[in-house]
PDB file of N, CA and C in Angstrom:
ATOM      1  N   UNK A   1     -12.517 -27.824  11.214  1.00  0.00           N
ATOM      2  CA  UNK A   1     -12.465 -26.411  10.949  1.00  0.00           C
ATOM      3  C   UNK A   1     -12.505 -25.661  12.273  1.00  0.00           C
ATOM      4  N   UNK A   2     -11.650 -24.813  12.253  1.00  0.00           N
ATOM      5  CA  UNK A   2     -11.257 -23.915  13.631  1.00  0.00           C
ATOM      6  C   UNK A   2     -12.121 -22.128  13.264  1.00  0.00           C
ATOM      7  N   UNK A   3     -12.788 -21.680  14.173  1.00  0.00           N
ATOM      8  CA  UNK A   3     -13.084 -20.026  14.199  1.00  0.00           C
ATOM      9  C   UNK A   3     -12.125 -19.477  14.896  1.00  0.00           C
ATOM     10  N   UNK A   4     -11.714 -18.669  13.917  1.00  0.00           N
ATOM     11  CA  UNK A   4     -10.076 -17.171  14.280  1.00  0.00           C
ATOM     12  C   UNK A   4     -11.370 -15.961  14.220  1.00  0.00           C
ATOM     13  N   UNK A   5     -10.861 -15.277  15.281  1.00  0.00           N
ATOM     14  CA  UNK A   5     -11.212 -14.035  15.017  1.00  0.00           C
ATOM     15  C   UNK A   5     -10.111 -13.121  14.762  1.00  0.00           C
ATOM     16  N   UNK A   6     -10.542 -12.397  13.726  1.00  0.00           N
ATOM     17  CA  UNK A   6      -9.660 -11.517  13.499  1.00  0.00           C
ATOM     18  C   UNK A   6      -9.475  -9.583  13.842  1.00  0.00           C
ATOM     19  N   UNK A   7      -8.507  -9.454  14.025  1.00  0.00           N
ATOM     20  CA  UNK A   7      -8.739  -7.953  14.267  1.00  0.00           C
ATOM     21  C   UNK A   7      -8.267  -7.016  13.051  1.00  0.00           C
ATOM     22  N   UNK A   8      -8.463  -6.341  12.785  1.00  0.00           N
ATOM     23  CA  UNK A   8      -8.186  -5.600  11.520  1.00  0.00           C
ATOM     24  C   UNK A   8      -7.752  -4.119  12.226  1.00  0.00           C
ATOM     25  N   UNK A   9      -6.536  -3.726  11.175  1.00  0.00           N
ATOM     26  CA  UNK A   9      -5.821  -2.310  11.725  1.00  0.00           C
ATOM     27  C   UNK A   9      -6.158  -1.545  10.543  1.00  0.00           C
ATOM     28  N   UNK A  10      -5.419  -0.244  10.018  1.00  0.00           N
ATOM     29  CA  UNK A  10      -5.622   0.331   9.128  1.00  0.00           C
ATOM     30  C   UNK A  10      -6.627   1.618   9.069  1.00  0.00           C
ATOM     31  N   UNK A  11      -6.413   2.532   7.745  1.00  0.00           N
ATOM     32  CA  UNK A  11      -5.713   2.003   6.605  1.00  0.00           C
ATOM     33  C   UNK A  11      -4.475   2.612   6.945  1.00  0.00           C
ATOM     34  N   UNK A  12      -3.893   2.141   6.397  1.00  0.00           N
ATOM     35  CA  UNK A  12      -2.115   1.965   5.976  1.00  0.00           C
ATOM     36  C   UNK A  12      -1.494   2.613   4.948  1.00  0.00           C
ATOM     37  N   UNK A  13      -0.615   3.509   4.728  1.00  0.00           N
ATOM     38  CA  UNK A  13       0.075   3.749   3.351  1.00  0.00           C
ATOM     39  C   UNK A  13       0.786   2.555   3.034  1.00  0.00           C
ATOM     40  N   UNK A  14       1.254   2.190   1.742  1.00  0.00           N
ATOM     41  CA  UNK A  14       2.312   1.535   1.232  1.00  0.00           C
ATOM     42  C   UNK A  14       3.604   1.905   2.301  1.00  0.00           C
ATOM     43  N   UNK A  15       4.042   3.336   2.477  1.00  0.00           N
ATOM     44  CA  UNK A  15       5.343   3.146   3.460  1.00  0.00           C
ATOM     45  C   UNK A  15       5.040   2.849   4.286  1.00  0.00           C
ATOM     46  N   UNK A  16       3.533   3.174   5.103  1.00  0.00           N
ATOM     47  CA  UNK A  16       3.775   2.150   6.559  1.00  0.00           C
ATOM     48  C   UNK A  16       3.898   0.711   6.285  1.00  0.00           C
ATOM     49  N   UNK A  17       3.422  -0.341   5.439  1.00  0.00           N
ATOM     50  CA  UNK A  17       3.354  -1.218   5.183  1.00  0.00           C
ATOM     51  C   UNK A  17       4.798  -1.704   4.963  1.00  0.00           C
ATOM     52  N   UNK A  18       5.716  -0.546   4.803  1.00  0.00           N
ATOM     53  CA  UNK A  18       7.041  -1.299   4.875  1.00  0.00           C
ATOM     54  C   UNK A  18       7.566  -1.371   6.420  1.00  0.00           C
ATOM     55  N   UNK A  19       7.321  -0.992   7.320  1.00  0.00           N
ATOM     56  CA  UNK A  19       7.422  -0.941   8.972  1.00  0.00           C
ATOM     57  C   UNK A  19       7.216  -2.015   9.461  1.00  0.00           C
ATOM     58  N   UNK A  20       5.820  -3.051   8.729  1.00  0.00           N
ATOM     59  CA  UNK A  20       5.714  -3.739   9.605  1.00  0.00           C
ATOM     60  C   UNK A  20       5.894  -4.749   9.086  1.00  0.00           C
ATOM     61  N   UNK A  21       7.577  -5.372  10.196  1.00  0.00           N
ATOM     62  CA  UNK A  21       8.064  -6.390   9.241  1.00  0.00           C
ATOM     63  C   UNK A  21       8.680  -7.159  11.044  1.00  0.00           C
ATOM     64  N   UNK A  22       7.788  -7.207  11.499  1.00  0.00           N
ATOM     65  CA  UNK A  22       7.898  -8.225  12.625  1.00  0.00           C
ATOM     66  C   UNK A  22       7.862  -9.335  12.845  1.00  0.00           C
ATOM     67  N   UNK A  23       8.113 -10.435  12.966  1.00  0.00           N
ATOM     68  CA  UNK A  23       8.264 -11.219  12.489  1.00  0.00           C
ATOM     69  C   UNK A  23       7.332 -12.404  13.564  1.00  0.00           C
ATOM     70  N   UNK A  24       7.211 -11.924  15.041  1.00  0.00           N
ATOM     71  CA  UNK A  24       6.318 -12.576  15.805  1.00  0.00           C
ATOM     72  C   UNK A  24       4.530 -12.040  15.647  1.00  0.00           C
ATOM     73  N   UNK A  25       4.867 -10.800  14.933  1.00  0.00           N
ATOM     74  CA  UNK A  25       3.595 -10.119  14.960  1.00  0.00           C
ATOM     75  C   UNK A  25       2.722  -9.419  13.471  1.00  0.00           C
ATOM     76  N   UNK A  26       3.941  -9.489  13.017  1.00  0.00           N
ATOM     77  CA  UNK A  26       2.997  -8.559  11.086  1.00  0.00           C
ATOM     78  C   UNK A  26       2.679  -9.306  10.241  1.00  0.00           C
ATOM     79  N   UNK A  27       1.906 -10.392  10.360  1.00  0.00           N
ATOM     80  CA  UNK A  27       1.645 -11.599   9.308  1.00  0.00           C
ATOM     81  C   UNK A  27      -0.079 -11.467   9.815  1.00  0.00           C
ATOM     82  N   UNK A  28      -0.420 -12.393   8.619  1.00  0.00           N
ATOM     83  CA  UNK A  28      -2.122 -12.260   8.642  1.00  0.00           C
ATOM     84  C   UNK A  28      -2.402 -12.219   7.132  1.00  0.00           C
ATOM     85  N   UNK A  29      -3.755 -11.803   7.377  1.00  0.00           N
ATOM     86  CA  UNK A  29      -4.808 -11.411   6.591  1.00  0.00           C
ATOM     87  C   UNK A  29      -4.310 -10.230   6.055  1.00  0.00           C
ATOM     88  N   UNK A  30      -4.476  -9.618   4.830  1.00  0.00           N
ATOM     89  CA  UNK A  30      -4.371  -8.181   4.401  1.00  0.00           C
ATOM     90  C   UNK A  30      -5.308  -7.991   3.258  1.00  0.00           C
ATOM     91  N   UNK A  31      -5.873  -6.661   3.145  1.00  0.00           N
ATOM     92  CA  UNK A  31      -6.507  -5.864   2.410  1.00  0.00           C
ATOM     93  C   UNK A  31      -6.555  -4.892   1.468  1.00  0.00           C
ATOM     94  N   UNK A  32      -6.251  -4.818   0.281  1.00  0.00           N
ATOM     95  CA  UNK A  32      -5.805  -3.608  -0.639  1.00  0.00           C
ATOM     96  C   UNK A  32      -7.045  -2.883  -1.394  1.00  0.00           C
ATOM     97  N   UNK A  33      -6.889  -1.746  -1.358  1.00  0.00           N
ATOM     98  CA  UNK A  33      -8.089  -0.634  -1.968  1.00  0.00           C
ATOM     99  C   UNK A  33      -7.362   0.237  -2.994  1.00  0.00           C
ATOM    100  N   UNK A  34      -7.655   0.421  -3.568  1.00  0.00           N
ATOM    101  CA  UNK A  34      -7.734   2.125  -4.093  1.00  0.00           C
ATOM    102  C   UNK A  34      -8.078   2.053  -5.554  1.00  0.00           C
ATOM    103  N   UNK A  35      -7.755   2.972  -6.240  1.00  0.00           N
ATOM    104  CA  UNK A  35      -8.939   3.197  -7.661  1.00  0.00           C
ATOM    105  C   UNK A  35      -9.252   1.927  -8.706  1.00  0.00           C
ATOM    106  N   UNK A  36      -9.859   1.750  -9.084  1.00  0.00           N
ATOM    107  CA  UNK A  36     -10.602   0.886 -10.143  1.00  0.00           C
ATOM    108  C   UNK A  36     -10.944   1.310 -11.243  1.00  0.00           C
ATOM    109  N   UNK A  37     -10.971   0.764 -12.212  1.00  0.00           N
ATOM    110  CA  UNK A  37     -11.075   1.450 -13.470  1.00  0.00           C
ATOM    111  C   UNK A  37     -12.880   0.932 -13.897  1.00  0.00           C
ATOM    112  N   UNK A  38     -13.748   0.219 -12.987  1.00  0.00           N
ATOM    113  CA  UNK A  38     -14.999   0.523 -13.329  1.00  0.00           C
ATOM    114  C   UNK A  38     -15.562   0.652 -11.706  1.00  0.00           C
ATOM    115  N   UNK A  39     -15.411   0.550 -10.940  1.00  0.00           N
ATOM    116  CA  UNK A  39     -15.643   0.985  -9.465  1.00  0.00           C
ATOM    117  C   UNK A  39     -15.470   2.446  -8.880  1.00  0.00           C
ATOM    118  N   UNK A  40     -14.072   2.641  -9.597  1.00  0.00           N
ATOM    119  CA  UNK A  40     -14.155   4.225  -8.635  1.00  0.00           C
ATOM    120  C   UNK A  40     -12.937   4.223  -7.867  1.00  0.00           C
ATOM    121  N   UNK A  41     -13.114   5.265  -6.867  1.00  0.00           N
ATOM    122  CA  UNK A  41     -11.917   5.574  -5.946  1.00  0.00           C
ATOM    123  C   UNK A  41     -12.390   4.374  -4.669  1.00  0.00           C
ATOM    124  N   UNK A  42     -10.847   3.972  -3.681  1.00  0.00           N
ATOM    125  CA  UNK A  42     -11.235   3.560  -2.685  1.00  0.00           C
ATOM    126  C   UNK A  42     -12.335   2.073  -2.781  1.00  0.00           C
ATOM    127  N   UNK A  43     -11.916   1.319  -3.779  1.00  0.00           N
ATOM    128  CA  UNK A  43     -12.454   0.215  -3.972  1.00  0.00           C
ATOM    129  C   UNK A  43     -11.638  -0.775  -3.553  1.00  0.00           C
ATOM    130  N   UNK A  44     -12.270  -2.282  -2.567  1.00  0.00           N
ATOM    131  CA  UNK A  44     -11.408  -3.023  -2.805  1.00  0.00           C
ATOM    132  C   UNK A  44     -10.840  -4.086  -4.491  1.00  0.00           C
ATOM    133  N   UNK A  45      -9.000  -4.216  -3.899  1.00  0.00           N
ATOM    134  CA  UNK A  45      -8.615  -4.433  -5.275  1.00  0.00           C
ATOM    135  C   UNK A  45      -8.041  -6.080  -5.052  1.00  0.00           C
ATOM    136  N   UNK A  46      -7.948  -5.978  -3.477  1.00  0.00           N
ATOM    137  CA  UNK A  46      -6.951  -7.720  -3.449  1.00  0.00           C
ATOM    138  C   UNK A  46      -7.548  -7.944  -2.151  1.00  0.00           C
ATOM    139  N   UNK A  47      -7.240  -9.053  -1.607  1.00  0.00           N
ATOM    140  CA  UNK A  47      -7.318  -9.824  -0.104  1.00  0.00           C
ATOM    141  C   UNK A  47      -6.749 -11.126  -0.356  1.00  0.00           C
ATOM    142  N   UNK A  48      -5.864 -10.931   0.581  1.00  0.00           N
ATOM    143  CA  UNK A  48      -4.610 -12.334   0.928  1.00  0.00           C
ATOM    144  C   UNK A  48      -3.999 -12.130   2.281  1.00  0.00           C
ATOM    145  N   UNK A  49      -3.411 -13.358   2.162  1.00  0.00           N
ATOM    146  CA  UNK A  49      -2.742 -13.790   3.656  1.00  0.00           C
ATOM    147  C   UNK A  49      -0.937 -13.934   3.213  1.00  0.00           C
ATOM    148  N   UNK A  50      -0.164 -13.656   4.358  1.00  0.00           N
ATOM    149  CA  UNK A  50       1.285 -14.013   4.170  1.00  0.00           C
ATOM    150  C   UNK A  50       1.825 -14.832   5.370  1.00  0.00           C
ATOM    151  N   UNK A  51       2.214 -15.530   5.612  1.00  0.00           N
ATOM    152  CA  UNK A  51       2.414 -16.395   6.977  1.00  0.00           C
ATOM    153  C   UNK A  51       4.105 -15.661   6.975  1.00  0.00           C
ATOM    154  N   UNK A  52       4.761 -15.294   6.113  1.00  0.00           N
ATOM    155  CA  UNK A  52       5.852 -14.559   6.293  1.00  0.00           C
ATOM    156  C   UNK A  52       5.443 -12.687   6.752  1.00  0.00           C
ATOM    157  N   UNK A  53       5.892 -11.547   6.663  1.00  0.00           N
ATOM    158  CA  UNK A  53       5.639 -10.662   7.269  1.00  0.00           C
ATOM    159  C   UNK A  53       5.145  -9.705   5.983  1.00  0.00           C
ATOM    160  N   UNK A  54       4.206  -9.207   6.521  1.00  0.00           N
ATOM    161  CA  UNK A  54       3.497  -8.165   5.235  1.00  0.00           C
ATOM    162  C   UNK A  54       4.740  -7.368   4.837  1.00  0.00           C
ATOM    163  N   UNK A  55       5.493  -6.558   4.936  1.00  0.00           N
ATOM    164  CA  UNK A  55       6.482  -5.770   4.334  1.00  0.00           C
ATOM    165  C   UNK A  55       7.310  -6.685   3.353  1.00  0.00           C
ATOM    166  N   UNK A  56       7.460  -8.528   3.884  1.00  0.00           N
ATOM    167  CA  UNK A  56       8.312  -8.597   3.069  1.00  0.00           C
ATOM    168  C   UNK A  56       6.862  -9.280   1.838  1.00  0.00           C
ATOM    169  N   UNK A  57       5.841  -9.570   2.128  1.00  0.00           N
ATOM    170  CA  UNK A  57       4.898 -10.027   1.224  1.00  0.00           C
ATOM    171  C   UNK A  57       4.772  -9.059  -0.167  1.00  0.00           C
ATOM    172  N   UNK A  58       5.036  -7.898   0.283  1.00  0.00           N
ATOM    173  CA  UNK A  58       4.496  -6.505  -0.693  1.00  0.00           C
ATOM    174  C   UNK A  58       5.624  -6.200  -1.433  1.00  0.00           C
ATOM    175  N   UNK A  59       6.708  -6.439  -1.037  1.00  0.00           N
ATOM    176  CA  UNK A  59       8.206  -5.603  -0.983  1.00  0.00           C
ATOM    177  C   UNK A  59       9.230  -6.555  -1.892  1.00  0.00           C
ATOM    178  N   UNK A  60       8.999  -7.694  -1.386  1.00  0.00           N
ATOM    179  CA  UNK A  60       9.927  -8.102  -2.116  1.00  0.00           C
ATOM    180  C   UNK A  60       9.775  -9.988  -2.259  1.00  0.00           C
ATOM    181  N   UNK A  61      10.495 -10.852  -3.927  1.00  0.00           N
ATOM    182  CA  UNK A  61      10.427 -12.131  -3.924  1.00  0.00           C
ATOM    183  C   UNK A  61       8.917 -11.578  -5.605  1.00  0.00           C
ATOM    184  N   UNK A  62       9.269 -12.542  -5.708  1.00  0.00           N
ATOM    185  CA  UNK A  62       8.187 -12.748  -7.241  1.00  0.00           C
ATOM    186  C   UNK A  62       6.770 -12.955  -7.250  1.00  0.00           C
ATOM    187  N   UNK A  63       6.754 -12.515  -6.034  1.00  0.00           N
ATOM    188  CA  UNK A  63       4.299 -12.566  -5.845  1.00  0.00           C
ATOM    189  C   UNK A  63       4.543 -11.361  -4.977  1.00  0.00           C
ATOM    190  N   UNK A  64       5.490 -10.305  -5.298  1.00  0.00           N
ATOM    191  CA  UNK A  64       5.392  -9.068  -4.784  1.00  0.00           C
ATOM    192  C   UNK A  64       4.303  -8.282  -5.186  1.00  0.00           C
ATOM    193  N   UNK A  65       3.606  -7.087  -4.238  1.00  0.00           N
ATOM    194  CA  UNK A  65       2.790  -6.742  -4.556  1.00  0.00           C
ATOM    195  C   UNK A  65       3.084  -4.682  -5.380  1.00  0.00           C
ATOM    196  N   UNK A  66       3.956  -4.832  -4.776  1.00  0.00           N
ATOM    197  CA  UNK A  66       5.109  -3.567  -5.303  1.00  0.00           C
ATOM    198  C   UNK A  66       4.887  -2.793  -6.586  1.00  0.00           C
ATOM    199  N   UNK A  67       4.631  -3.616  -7.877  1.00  0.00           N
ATOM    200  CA  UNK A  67       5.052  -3.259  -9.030  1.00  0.00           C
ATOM    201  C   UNK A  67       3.623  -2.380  -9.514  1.00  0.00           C
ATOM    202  N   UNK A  68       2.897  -3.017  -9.038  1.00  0.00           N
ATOM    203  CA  UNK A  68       1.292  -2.365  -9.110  1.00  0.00           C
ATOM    204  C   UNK A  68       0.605  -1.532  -7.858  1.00  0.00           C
ATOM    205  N   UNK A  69       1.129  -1.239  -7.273  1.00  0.00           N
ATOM    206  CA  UNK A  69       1.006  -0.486  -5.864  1.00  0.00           C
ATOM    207  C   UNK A  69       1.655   1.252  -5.990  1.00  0.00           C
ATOM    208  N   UNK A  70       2.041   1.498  -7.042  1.00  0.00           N
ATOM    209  CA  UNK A  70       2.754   2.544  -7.219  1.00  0.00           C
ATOM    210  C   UNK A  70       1.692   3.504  -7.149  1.00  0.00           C
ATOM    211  N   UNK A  71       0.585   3.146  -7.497  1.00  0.00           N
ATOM    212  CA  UNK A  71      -0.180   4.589  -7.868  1.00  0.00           C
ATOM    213  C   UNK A  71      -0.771   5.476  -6.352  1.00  0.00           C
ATOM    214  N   UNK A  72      -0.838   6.385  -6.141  1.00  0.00           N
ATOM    215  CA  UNK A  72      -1.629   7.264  -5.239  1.00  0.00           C
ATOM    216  C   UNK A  72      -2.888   6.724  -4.840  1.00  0.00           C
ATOM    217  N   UNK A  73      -3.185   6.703  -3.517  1.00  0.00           N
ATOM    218  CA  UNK A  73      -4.618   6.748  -3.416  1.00  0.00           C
ATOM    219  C   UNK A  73      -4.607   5.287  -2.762  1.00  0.00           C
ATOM    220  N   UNK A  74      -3.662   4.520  -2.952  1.00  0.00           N
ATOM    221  CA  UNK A  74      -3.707   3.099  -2.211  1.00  0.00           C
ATOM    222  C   UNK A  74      -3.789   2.706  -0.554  1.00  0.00           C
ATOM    223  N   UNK A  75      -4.544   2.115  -0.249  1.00  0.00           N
ATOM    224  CA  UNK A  75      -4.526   1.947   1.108  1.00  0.00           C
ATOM    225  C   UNK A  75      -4.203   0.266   1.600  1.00  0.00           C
ATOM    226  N   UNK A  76      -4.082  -0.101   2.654  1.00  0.00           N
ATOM    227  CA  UNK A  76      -4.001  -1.739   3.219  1.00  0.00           C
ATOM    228  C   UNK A  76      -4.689  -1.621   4.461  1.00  0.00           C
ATOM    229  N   UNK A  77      -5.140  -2.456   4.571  1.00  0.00           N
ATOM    230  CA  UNK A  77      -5.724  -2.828   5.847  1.00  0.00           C
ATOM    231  C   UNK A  77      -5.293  -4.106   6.116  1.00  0.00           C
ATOM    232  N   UNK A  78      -4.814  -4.243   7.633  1.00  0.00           N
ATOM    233  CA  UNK A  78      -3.815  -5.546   7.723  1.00  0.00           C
ATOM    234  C   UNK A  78      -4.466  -6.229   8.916  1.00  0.00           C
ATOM    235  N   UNK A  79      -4.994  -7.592   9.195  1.00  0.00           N
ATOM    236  CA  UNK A  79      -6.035  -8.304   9.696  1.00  0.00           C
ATOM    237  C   UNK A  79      -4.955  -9.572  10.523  1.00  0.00           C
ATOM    238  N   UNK A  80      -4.740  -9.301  11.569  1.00  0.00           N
ATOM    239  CA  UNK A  80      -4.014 -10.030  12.616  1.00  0.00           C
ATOM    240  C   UNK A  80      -4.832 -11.036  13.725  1.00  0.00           C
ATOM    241  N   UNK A  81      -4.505 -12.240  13.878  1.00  0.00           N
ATOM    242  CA  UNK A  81      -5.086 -13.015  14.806  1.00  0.00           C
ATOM    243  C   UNK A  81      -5.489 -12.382  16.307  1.00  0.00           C
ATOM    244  N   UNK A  82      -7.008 -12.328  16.676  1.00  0.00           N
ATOM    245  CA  UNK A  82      -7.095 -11.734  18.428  1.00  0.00           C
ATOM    246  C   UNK A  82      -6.224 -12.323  19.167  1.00  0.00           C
ATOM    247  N   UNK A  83      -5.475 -12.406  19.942  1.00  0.00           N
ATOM    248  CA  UNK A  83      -4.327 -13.160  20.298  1.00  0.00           C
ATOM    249  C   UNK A  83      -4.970 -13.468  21.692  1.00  0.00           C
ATOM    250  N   UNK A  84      -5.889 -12.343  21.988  1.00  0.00           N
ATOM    251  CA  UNK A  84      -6.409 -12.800  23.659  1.00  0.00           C
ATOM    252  C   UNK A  84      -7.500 -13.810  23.595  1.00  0.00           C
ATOM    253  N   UNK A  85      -7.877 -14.099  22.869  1.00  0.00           N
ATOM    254  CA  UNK A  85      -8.931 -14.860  22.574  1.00  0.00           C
ATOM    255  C   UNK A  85      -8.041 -15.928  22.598  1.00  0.00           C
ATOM    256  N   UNK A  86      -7.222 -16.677  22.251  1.00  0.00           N
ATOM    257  CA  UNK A  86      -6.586 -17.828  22.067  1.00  0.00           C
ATOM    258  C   UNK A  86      -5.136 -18.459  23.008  1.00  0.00           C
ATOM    259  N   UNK A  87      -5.171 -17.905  24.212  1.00  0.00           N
ATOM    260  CA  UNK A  87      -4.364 -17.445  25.466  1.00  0.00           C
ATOM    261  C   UNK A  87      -3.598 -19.015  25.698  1.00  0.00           C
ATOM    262  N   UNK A  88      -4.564 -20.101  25.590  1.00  0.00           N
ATOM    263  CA  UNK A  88      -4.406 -21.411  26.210  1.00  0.00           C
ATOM    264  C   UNK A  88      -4.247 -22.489  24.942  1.00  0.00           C
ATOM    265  N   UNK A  89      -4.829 -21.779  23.496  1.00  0.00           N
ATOM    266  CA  UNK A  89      -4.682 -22.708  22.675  1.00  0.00           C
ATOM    267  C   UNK A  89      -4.702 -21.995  21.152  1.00  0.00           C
ATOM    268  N   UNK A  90      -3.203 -20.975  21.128  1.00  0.00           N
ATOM    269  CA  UNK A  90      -3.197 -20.262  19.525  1.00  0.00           C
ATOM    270  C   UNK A  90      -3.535 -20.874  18.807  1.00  0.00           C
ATOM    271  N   UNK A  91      -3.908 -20.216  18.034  1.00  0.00           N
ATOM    272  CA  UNK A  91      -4.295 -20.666  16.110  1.00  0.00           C
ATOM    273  C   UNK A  91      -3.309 -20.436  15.630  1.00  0.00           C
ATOM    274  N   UNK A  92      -2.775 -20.788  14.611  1.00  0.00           N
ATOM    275  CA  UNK A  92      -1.674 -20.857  13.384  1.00  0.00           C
ATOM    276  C   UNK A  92      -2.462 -20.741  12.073  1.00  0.00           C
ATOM    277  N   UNK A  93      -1.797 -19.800  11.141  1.00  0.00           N
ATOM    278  CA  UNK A  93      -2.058 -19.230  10.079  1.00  0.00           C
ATOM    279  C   UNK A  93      -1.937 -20.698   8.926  1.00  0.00           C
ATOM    280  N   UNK A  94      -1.008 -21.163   8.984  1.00  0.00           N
ATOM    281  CA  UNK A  94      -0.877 -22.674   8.503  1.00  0.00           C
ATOM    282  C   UNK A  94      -1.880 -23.401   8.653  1.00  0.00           C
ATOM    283  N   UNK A  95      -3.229 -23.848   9.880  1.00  0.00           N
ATOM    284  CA  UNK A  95      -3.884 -24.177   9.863  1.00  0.00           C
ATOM    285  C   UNK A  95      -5.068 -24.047   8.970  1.00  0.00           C
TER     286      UNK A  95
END
């Protein structure tokens, strides 16, 4: 077992979340919030990883996150490998 540290950006609209579709850099960890039907506003609702690029994780292919993301009030928070921390020996998301 390997320790990643991670850095976390955000929050994010759904359209920024379509921007970041980089392909050396927008993959990771991600975070979804917003209303709950016994929690409230601004609750978390998901947490997952895409080794392909968050825009296309959310956007598009059949474990899209799209179809239920429509409503107002949604946020992401998107959780990327420290990259300086690992200078001499990256981590891989595959690992």
């Amino acid at each position: 077992m390997r320790t990643v540290r991670v850095k976390w950006e955000g929050p994010f609209t759904i359209d920024k979340v379509l921007e970041l579709g980089d392909r050396n850099r927008d993959f990771g960890l991600y975070q979804i919030y917003g209303r709950h039907i016994i929690f409230g506003e601004d609750s978390l609702l998901y947490i997952g990883m895409t080794t392909s690029t968050y825009n296309r994780r959310f956007f598009s292919g059949p474990e899209s996150h799209i179809s239920w993301l429509a409503e107002e009030g949604v946020s992401v928070y998107v959780g990327r490998i420290a990259e300086e921390d690992y200078e001499h020996d990256p981590p891989y998301w595959s690992d």
